[in-house]
Structure formats: C-alpha cells, structure tokens
N, C-alpha and C. Protein backbone atom coordinates (compact mmCIF):
# COMPACT_ATOMS: atom_id res chain seq x y z
N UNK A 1 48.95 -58.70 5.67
CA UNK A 1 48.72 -59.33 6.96
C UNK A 1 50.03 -59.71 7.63
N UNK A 2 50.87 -60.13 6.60
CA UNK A 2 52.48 -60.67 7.73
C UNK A 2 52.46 -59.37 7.77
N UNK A 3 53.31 -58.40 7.52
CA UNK A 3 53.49 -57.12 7.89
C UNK A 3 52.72 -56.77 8.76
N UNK A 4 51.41 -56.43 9.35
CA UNK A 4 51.18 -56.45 10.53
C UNK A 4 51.35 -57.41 11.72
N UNK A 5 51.29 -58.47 11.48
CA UNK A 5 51.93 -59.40 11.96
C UNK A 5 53.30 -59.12 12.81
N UNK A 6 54.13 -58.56 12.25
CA UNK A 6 56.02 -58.65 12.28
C UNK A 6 56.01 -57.12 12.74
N UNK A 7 55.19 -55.96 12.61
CA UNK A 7 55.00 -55.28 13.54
C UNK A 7 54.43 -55.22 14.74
N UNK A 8 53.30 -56.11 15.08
CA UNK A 8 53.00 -56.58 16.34
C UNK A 8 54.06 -57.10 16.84
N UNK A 9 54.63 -57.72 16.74
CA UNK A 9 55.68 -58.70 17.64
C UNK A 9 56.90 -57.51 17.50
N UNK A 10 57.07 -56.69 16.76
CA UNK A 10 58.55 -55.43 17.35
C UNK A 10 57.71 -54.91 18.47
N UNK A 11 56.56 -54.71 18.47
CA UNK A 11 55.76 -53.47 19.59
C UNK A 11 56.00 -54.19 20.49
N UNK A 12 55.32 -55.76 20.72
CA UNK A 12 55.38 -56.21 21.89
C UNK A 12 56.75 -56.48 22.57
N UNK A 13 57.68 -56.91 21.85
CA UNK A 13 59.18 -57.25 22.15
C UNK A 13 59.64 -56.10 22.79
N UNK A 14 59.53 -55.02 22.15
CA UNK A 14 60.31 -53.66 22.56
C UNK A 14 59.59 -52.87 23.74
N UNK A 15 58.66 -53.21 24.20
CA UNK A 15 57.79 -52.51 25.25
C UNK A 15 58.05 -53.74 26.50
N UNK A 16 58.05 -54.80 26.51
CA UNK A 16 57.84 -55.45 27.60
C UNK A 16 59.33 -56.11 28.40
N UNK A 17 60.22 -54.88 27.96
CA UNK A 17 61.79 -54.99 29.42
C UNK A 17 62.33 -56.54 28.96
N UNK A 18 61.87 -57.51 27.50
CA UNK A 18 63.08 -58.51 27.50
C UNK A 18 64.19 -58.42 27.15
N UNK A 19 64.91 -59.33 27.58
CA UNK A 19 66.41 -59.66 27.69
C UNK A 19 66.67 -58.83 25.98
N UNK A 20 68.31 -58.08 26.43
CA UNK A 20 69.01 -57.56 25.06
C UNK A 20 69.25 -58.28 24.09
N UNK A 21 69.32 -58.15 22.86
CA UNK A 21 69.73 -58.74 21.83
C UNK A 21 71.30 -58.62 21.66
N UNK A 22 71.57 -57.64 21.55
CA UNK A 22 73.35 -56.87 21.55
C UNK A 22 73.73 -56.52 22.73
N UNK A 23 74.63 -57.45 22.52
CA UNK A 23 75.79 -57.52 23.02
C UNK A 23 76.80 -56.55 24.14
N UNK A 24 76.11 -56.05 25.28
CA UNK A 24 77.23 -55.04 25.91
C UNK A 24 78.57 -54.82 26.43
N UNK A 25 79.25 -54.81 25.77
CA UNK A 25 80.88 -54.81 26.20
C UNK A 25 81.36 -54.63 27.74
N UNK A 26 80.53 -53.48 28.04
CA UNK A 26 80.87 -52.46 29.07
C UNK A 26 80.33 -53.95 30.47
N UNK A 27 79.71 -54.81 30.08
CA UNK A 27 79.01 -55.94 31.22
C UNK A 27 80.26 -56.64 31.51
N UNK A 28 80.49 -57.33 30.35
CA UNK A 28 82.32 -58.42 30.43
C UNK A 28 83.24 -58.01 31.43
N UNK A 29 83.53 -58.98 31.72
CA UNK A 29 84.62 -58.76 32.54
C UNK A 29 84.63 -59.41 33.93
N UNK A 30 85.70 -59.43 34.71
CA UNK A 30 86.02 -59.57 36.33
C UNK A 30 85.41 -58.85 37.12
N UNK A 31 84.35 -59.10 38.13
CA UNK A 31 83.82 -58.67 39.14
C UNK A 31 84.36 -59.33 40.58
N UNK A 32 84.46 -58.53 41.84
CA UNK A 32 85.02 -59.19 42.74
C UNK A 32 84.46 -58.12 43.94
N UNK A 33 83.55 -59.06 45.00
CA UNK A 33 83.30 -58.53 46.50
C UNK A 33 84.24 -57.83 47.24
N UNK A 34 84.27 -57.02 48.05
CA UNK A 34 85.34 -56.26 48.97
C UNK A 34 85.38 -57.48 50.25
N UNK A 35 85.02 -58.47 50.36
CA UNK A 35 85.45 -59.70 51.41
C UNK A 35 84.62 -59.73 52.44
N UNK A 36 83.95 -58.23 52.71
CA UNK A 36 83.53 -57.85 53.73
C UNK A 36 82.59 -58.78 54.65
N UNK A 37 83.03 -59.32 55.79
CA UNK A 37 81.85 -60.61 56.89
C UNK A 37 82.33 -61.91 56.08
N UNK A 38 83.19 -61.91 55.65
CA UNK A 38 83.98 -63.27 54.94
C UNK A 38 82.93 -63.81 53.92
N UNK A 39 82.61 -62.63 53.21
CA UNK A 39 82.14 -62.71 51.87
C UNK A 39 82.88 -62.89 50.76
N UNK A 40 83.47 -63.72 50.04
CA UNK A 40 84.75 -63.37 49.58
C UNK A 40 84.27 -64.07 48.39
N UNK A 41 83.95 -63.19 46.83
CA UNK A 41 82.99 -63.72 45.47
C UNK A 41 84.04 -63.35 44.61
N UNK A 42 83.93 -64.16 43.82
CA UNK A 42 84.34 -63.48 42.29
C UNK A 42 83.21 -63.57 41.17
N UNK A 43 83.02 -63.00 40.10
CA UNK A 43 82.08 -63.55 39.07
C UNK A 43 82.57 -63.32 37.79
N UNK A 44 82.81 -63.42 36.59
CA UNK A 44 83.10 -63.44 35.41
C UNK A 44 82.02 -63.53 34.82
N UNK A 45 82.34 -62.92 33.77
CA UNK A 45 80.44 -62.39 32.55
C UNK A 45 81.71 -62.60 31.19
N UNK A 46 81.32 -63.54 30.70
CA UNK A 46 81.65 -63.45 28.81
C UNK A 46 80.44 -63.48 28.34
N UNK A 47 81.27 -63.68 27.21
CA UNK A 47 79.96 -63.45 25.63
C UNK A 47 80.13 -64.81 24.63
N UNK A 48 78.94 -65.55 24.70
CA UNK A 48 79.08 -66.47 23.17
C UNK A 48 78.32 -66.13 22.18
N UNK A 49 78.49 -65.37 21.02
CA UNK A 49 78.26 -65.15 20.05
C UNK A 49 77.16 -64.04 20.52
N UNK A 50 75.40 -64.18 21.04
CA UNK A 50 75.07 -63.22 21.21
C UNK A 50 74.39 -63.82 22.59
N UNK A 51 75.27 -64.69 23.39
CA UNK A 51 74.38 -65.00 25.04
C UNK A 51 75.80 -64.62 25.86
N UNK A 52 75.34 -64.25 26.82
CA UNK A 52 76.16 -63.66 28.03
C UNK A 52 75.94 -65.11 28.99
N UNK A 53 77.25 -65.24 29.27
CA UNK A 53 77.53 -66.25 30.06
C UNK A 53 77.91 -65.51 31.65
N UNK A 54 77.58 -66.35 32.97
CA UNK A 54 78.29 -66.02 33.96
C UNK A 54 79.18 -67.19 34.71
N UNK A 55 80.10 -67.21 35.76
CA UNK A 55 80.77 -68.20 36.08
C UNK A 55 81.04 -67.17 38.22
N UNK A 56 80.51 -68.16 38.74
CA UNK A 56 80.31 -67.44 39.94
C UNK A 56 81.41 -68.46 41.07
N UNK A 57 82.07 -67.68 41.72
CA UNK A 57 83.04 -68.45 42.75
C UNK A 57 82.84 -68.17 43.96
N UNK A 58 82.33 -69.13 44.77
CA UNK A 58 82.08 -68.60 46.41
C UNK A 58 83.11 -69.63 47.21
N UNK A 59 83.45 -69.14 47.91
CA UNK A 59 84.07 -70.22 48.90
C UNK A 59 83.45 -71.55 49.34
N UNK A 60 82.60 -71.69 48.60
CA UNK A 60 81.82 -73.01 48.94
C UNK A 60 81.76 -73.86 47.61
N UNK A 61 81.81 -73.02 46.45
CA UNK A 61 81.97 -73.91 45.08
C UNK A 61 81.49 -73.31 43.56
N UNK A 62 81.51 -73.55 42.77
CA UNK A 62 81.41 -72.49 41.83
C UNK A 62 80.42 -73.16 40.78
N UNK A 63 79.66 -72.06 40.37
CA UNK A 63 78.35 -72.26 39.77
C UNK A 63 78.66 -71.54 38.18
N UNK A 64 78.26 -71.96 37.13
CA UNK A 64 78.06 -71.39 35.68
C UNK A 64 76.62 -71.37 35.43
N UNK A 65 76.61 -70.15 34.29
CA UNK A 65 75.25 -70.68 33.45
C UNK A 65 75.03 -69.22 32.47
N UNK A 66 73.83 -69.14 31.84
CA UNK A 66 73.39 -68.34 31.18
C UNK A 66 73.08 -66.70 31.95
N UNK A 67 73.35 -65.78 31.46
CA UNK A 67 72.85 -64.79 32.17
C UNK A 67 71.84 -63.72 31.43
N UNK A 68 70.81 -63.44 31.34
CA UNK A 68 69.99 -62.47 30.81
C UNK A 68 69.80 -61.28 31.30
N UNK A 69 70.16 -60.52 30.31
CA UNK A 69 70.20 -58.76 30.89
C UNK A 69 68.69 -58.13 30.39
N UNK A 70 68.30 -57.33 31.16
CA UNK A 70 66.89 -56.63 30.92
C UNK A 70 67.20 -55.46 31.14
N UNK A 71 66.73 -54.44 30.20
CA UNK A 71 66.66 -53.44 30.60
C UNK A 71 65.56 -52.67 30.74
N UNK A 72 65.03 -51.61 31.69
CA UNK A 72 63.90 -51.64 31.73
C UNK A 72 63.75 -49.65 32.46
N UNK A 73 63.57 -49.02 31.12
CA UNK A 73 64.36 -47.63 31.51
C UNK A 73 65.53 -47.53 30.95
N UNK A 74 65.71 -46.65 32.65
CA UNK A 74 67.16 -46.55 32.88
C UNK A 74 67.82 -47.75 33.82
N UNK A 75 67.23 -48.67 34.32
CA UNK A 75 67.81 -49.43 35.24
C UNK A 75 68.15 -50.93 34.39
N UNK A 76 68.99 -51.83 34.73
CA UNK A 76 69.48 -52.94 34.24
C UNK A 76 69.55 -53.63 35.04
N UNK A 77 68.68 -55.04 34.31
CA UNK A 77 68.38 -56.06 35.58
C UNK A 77 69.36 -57.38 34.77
N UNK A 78 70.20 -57.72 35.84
CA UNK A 78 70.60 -59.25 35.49
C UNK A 78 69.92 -60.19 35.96
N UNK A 79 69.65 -61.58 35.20
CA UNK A 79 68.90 -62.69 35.74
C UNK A 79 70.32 -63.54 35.74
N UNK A 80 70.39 -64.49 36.49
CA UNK A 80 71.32 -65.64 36.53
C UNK A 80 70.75 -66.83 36.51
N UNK A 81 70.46 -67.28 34.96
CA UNK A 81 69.64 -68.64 34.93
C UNK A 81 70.66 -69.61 35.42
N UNK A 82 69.73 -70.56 35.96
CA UNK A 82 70.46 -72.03 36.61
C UNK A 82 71.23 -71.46 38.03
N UNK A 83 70.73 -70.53 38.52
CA UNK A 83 71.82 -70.10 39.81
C UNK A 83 70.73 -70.08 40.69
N UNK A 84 70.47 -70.72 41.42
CA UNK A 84 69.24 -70.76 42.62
C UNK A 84 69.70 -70.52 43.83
N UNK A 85 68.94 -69.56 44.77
CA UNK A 85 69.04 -69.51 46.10
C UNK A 85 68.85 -70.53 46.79
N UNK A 86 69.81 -70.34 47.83
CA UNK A 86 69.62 -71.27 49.35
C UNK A 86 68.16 -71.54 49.70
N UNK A 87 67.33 -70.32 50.06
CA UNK A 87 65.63 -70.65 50.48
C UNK A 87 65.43 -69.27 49.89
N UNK A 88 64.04 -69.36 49.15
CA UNK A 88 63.66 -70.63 48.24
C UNK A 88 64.92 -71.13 46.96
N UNK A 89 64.64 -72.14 47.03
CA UNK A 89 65.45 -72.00 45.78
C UNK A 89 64.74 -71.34 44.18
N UNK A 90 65.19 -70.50 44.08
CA UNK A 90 64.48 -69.37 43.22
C UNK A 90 66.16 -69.04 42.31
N UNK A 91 65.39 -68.40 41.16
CA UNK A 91 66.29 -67.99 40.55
C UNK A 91 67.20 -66.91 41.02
N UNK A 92 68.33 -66.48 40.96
CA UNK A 92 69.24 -65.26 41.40
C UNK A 92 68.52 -64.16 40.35
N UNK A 93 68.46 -62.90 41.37
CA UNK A 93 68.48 -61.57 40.24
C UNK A 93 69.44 -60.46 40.83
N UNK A 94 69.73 -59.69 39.97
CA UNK A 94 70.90 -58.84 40.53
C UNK A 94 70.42 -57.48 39.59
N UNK A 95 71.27 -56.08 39.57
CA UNK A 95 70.97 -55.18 39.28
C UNK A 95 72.59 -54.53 38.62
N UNK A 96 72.54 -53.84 37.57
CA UNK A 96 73.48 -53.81 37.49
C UNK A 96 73.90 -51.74 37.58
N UNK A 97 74.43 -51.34 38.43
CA UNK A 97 74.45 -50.16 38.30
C UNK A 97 75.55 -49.24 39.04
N UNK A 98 76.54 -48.50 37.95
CA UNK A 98 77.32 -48.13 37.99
C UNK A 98 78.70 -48.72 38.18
N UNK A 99 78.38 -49.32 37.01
CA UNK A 99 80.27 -51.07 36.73
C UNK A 99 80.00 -51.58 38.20
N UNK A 100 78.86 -52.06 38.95
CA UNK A 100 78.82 -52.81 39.90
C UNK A 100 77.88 -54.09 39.43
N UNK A 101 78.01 -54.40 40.25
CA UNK A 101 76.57 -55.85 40.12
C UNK A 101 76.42 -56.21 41.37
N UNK A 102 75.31 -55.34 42.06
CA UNK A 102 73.99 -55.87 43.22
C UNK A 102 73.33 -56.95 43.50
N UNK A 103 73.57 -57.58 44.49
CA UNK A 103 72.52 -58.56 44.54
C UNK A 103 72.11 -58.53 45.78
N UNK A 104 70.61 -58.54 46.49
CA UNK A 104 69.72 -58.81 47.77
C UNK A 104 70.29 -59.90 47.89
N UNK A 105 71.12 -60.04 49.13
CA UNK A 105 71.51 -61.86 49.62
C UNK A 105 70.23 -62.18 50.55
N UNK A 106 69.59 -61.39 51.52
CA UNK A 106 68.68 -61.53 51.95
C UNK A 106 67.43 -61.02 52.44
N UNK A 107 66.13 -61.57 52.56
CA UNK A 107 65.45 -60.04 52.65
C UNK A 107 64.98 -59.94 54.29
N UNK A 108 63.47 -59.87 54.92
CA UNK A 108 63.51 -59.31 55.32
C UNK A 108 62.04 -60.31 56.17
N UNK A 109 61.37 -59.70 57.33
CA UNK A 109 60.23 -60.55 58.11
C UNK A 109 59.32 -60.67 57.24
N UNK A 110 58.99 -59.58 56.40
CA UNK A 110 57.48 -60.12 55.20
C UNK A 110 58.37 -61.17 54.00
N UNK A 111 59.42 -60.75 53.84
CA UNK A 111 59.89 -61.70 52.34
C UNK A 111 60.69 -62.21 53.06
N UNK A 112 61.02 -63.42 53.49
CA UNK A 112 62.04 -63.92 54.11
C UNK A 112 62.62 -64.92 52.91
N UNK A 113 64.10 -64.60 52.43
CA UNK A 113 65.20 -65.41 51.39
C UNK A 113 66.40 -65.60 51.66
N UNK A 114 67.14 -66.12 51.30
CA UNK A 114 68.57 -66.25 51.17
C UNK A 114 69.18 -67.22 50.02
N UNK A 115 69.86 -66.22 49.34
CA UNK A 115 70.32 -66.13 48.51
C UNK A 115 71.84 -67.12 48.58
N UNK A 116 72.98 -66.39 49.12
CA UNK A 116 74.00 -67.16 49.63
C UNK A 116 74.34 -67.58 50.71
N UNK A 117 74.32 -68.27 51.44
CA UNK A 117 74.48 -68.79 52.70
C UNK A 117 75.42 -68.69 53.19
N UNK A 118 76.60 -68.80 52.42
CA UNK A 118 78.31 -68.32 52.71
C UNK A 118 78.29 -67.18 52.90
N UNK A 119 77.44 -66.05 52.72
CA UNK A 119 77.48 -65.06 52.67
C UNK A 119 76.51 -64.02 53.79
N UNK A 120 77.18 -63.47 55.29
CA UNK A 120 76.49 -62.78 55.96
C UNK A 120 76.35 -61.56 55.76
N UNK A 121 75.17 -61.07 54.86
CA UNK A 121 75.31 -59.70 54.18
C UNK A 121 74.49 -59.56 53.47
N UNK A 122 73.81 -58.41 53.57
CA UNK A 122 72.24 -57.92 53.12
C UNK A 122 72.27 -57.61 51.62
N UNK A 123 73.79 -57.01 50.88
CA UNK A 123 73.73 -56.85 49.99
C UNK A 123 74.78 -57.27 49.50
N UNK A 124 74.79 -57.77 48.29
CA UNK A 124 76.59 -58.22 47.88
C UNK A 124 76.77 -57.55 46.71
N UNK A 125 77.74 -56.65 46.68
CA UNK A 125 78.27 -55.83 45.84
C UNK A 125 79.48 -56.53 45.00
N UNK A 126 79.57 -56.31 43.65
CA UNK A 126 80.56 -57.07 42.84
C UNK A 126 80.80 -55.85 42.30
N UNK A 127 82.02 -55.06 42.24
CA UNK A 127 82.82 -54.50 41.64
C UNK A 127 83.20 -54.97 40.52
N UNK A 128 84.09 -54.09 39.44
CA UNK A 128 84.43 -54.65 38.16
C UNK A 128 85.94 -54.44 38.70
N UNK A 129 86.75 -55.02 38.17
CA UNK A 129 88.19 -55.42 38.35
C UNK A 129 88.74 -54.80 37.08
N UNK A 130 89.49 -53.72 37.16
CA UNK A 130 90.31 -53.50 35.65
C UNK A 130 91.48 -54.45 35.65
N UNK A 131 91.38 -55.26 34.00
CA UNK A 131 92.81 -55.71 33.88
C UNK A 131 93.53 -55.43 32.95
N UNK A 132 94.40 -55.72 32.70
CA UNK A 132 95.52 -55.00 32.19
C UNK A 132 95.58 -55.17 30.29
C-alpha cells in the first residue's frame, strides 16, 4: 500500500507543471531592460541550496523574494512570490524564453492590470547580462 501510495504522488507531482526541484544554472544571473520609455530594471536570480531567489530594482525601489520556476512543456513560467502588482495587487508572473525574462506590465479593456507603474510598456523584457 505505501508503494502505491509514493507512486501516486510521483504521477501527480510530475504531470501537474509544479515548480522544479533542480536547480537551473542557465536561470542565475544579471538581467537588465533596454531603458526603453524610461523603463530602466535590473533583476538578479541566485540559488539557496535548492530555492531560487530574485532581487528586482526599479527606479522607484527594490523588491526581493522567492521565485518559482514551472515548467510546463516546452515553455517556462517564472512566479515572483511576494512581488505584487500595482492593480490588482496580484502576484508577478513572467515567462522565461530564450536567456530573456518576459513580463505583461499591462493588459488590456477585458483584463485591465498593471504590473509596474514606473514602467510605460506593454511588455518588459529582461535580458541576461554576461559577466566576466
């Protein structure tokens, strides 16, 4: 009975897109906006032991917290716990694809949000920064 048990819970874990267990290297690192409409971000992603941390800098003040990666496919979703939008205040989600990190700053007449307020711009793109 445990043995079925401890296989139920791999099926369900592994089918339903939660957050990674290990660790992705290739996530770490310096991300930074092209400025564009005086958008001007930085974000940093480390690692403690096996949680991904983020640390976000806007010209208005800088936010930390936990970050959870999902993958779901081929696509990779970041959550940014403790990082809430302007209206609603809702959690941040972002996308992560191709060493970028996406985020909807705002949407649209049926979903109306905003995300950063410092920020005039439909989408905010975070580049990865090589350093040395």
């Amino acid at each position: 009975m445990k043995n079925i048990s401890l296989l139920l819970i791999f099926f369900i874990t592994s089918f339903t897109g939660n957050a990674t267990d290990k660790i992705v290297k290739e996530y770490l690192g310096t991300y930074k906006t092209a400025g564009e409409s005086g958008c001007s971000m930085t974000m940093i992603i480390t690692a403690q032991g096996d949680t991904y941390l983020y640390k976000i800098k806007t010209s208005a003040k800088i936010r930390e917290g936990r970050l959870e990666v999902t993958k779901m496919g081929d696509e990779i979703y970041f959550r940014f716990i403790g990082l809430l939008g302007a209206k609603p205040k809702t959690i941040i989600e972002g996308q992560y694809i191709d060493k970028q990190i996406v985020i909807q700053n705002d949407g649209n007449a049926m979903n109306k949000f905003l995300n950063f307020k410092e920020c005039d711009v439909k989408y905010i793109e975070f580049s990865k920064i090589k350093t040395k």
